[in-house]
Protein backbone atom coordinates (compact mmCIF):
# COMPACT_ATOMS: atom_id res chain seq x y z
CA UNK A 1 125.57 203.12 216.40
CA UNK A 2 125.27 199.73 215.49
CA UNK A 3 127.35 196.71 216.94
CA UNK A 4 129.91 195.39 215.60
CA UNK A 5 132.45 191.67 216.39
CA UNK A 6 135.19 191.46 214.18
CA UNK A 7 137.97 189.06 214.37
CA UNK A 8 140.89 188.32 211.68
CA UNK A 9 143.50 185.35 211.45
CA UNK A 10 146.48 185.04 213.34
CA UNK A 11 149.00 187.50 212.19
CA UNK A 12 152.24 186.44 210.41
CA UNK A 13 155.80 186.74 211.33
CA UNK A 14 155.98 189.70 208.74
CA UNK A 15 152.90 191.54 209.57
CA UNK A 16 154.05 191.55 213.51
CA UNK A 17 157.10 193.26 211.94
CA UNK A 18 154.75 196.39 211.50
CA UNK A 19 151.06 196.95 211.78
CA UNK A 20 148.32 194.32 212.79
CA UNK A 21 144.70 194.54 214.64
CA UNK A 22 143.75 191.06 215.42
CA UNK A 23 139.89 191.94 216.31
CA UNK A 24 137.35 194.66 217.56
CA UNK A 25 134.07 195.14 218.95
CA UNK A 26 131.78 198.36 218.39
CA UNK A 27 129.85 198.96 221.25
CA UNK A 28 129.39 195.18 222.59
CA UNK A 29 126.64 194.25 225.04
CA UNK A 30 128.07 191.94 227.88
CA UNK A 31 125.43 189.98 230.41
CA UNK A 32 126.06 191.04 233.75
CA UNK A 33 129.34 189.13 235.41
CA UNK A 34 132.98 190.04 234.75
CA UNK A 35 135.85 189.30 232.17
CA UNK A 36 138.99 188.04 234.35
CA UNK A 37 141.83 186.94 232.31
CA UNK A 38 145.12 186.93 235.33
CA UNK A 39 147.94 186.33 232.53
CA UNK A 40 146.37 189.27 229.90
CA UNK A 41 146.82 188.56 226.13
CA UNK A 42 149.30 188.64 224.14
CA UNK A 43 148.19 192.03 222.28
CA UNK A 44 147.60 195.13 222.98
CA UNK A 45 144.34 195.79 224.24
CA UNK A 46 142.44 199.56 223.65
CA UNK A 47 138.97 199.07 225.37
CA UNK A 48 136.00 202.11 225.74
CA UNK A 49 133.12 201.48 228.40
CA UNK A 50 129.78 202.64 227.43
CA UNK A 51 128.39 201.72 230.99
CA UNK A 52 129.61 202.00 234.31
CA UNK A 53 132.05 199.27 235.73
CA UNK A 54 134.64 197.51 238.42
CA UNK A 55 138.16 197.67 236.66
CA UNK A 56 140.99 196.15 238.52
CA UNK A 57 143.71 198.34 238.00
CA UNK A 58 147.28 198.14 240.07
CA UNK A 59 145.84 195.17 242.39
CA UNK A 60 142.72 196.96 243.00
CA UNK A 61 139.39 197.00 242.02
CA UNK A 62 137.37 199.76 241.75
CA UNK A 63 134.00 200.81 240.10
CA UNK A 64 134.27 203.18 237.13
CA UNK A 65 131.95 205.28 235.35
CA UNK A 66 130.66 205.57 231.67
CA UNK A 67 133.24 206.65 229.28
CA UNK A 68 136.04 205.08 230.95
CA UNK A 69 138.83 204.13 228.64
CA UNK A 70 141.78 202.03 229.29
CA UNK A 71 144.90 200.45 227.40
CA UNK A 72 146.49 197.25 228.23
CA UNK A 73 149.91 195.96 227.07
CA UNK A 74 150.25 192.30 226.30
CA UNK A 75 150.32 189.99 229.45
CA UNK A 76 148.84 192.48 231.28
CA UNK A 77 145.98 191.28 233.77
CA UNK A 78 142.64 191.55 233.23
CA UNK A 79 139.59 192.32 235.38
CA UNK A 80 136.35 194.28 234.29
CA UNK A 81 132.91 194.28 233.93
CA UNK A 82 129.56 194.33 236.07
CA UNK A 83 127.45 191.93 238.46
CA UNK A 84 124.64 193.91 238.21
CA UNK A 85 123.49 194.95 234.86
CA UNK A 86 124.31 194.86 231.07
CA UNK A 87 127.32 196.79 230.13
CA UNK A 88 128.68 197.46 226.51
CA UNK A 89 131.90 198.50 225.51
CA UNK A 90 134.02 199.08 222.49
CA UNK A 91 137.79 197.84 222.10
CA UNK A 92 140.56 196.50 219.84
CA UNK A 93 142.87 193.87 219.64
CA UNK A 94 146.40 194.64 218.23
CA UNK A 95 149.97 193.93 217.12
CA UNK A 96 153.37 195.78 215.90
CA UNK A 97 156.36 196.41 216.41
CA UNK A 98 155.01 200.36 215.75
CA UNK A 99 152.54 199.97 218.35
CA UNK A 100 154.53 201.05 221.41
CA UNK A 101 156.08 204.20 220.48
CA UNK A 102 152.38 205.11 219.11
CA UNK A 103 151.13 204.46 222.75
CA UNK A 104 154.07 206.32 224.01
CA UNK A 105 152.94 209.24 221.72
CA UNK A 106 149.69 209.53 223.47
CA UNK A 107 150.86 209.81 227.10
CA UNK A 108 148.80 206.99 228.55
CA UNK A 109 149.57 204.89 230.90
CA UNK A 110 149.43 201.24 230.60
CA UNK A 111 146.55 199.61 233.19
CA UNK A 112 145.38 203.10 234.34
CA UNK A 113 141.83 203.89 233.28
CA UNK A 114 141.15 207.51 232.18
CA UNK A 115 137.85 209.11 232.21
CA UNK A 116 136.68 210.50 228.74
CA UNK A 117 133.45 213.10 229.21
CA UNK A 118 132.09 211.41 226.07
CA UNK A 119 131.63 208.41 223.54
CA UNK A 120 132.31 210.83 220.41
CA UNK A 121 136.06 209.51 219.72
CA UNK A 122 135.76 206.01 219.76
CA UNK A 123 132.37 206.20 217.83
CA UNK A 124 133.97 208.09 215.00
CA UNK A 125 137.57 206.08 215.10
CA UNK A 126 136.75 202.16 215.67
CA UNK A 127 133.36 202.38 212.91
CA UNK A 128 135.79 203.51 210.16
CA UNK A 129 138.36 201.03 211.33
CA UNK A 130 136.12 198.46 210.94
CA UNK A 131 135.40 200.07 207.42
CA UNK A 132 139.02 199.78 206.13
CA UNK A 133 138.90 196.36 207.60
CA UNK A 134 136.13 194.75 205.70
CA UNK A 135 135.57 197.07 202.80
CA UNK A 136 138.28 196.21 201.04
CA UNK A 137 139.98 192.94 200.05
CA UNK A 138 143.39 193.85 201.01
CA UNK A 139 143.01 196.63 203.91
CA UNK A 140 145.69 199.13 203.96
CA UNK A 141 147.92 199.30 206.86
CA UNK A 142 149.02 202.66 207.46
CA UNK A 143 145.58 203.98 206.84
CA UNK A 144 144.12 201.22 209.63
CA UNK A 145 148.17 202.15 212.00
CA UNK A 146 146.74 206.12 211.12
CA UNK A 147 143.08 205.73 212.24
CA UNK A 148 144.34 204.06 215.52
CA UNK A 149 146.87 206.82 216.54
CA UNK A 150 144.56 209.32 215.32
CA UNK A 151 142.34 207.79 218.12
CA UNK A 152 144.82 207.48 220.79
CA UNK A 153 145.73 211.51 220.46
CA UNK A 154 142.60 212.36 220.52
CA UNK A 155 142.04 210.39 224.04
CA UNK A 156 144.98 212.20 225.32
CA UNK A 157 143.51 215.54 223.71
CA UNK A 158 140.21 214.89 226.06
CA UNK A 159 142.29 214.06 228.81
CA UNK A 160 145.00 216.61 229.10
CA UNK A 161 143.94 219.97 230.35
CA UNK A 162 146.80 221.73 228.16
CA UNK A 163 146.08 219.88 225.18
CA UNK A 164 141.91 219.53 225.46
CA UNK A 165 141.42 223.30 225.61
CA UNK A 166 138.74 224.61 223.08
CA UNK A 167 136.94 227.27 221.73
CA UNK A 168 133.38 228.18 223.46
CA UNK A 169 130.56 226.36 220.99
CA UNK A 170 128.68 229.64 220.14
CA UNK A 171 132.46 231.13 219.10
CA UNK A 172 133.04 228.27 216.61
CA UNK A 173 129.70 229.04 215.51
CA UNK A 174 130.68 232.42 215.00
CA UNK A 175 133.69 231.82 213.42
CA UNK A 176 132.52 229.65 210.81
CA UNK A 177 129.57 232.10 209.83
CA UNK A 178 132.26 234.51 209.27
CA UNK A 179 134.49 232.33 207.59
CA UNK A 180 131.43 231.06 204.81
CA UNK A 181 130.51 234.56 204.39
CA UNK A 182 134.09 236.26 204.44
CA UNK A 183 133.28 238.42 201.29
CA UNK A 184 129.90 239.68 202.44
CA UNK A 185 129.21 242.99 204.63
CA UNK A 186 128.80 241.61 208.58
CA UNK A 187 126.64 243.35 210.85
CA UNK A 188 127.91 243.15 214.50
CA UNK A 189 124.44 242.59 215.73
CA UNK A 190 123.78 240.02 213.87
CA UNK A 191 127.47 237.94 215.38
CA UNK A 192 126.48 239.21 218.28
CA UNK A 193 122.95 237.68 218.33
CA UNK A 194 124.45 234.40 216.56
CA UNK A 195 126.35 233.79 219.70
CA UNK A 196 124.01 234.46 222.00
CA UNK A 197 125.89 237.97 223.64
CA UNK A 198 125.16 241.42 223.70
CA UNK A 199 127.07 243.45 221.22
CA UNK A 200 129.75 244.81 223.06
CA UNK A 201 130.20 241.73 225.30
CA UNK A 202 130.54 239.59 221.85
CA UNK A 203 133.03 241.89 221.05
CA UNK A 204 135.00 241.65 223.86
CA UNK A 205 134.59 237.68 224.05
CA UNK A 206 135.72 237.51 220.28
CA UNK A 207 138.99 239.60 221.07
CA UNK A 208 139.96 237.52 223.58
CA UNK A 209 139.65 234.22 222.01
CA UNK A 210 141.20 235.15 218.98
CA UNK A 211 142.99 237.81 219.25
CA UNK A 212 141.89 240.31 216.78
CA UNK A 213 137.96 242.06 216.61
CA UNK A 214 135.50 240.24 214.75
CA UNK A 215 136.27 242.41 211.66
CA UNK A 216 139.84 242.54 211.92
CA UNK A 217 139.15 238.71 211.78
CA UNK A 218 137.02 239.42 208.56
CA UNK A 219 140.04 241.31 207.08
CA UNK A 220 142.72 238.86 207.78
CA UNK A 221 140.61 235.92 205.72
CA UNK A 222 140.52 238.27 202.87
CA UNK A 223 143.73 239.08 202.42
CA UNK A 224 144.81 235.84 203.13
CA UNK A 225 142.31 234.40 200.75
CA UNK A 226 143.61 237.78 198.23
CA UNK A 227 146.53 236.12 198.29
CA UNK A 228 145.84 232.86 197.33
CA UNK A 229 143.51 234.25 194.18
CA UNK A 230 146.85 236.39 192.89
CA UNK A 231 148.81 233.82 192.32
CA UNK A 232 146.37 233.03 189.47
CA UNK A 233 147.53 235.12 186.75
CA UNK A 234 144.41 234.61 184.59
CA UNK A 235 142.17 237.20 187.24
CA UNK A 236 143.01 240.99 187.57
CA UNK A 237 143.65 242.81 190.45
CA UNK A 238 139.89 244.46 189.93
CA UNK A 239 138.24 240.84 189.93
CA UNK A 240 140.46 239.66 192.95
CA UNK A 241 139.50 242.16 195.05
CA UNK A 242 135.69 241.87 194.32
CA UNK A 243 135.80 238.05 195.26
CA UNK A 244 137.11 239.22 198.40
CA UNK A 245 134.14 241.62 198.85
CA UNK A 246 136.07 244.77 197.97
CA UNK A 247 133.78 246.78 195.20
CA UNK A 248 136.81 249.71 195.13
CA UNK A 249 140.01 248.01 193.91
CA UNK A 250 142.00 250.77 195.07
CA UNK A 251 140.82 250.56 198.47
CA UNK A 252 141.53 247.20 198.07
CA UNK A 253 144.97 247.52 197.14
CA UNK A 254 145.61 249.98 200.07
CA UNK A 255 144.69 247.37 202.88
CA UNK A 256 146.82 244.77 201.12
CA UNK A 257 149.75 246.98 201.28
CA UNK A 258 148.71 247.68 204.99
CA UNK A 259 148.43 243.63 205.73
CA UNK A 260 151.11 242.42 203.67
CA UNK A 261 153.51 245.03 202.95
CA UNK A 262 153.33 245.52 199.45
CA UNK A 263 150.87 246.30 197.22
CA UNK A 264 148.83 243.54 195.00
CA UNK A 265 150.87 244.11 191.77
CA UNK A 266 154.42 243.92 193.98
CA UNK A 267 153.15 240.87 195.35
CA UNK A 268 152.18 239.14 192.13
CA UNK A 269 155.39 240.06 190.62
CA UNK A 270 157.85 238.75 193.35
CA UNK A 271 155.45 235.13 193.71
């Protein structure tokens, strides 16, 4: 990831009126020492440490590790950094009268650092911020207002036990090789074996994640997908169901009455 600086003029009376980002750094390196500013600025302030550090927060200072992120409102304080070593860290500078119920949105708390368990988020956000920001010779603002709320959520996503909840790695895994290969014939040893499982422990994994067997899974895409295909009037019944891996268009026509409740015909007709 490479580093980025990147400051902008002083924003106008109009542009405070909505969306503004006044400067950001991708991944800085600081020298060892501290950044103490007691009256704040007067943005907001989004800031991601790549390194461990001491962050005053609430009239104490405390040390932090990696992957700490924290949001400051304008004026304030501000206290952070390390004696002992190099640090980098990644932030952004910003204005708007949008800007606070966007913060709000996120659920964090102004001044309170928040551990993330990785860099991922702010690597992916603040580099195509930075884009939109020099790529083009007037940047668009609700794309730039977009990419940082986009960023905040996801923060609160990592953070929130409710909201952070996802799907085992090897499952995605699964999914997605069922979902690329939805019209071919699957072999439960080979899902199985994908994620790493014994068949009928796959099986039962698979069920409770999603709620349906892996094949039952299968089915739902293509009728779902079967759907989708007969709204195009120019392909037959025969040739939908084949692009949905069904070779008998009968049998085809009986588990799309089963899913759906009517059969492919009644279905076309009442679009």
């Amino acid at each position: 990831m490479k580093n980025h600086v990147y400051w902008l003029r002083r924003p106008s009376v109009s542009q405070l009126r909505c969306f503004y980002i006044l400067g950001l750094g991708v991944r800085e390196p600081m020298p060892p020492g501290h950044v103490r500013r007691p009256n704040g600025m007067d943005s907001y302030l989004l800031m991601h440490f790549h390194d461990p550090v001491e962050i005053e927060s609430d009239g104490r200072v405390a040390k932090y590790p990696a992957n700490t992120f924290v949001v400051w409102k304008p004026g304030d304080p501000h206290y952070f950094g390390s004696s002992g070593r190099l640090w980098r860290h990644s932030w952004l500078h910003c204005y708007g009268a949008s800007v606070p119920s966007s913060l709000q949105g996120s659920g964090l708390i102004f001044g309170v650092p928040v551990l993330l368990p990785h860099a991922a988020t702010v690597d992916f956000y603040l580099p195509q911020t930075y884009r939109e920001l020099t790529s083009y010779v007037k940047p668009d603002v609700v794309t730039l207002e977009c990419l940082v709320t986009l960023w905040l959520r996801e923060v609160r996503r990592l953070t929130s036990k409710a909201d952070g909840q996802r799907f085992p790695e090897n499952f995605i895994l699964v999914r997605h090789h069922i979902e690329s290969r939805m019209a071919e014939r699957l072999r439960m040893e080979d899902l199985a074996t994908l994620a790493g499982l014994s068949v009928s422990h796959f099986i039962t994994r698979f069920r409770q994640h999603f709620g349906v067997s892996p094949l039952q899974y299968q089915l739902d895409l293509r009728m779902r997908y079967a759907a989708h295909l007969l709204q195009d009037r120019h392909l037959t019944v025969a040739q939908v169901a084949q692009a949905v891996g069904f070779e008998d268009p009968f049998y085809f026509s009986r588990q799309f009455r089963i899913k759906c409740g009517e059969s492919p015909r009644h279905y076309r007709r009442n679009i």
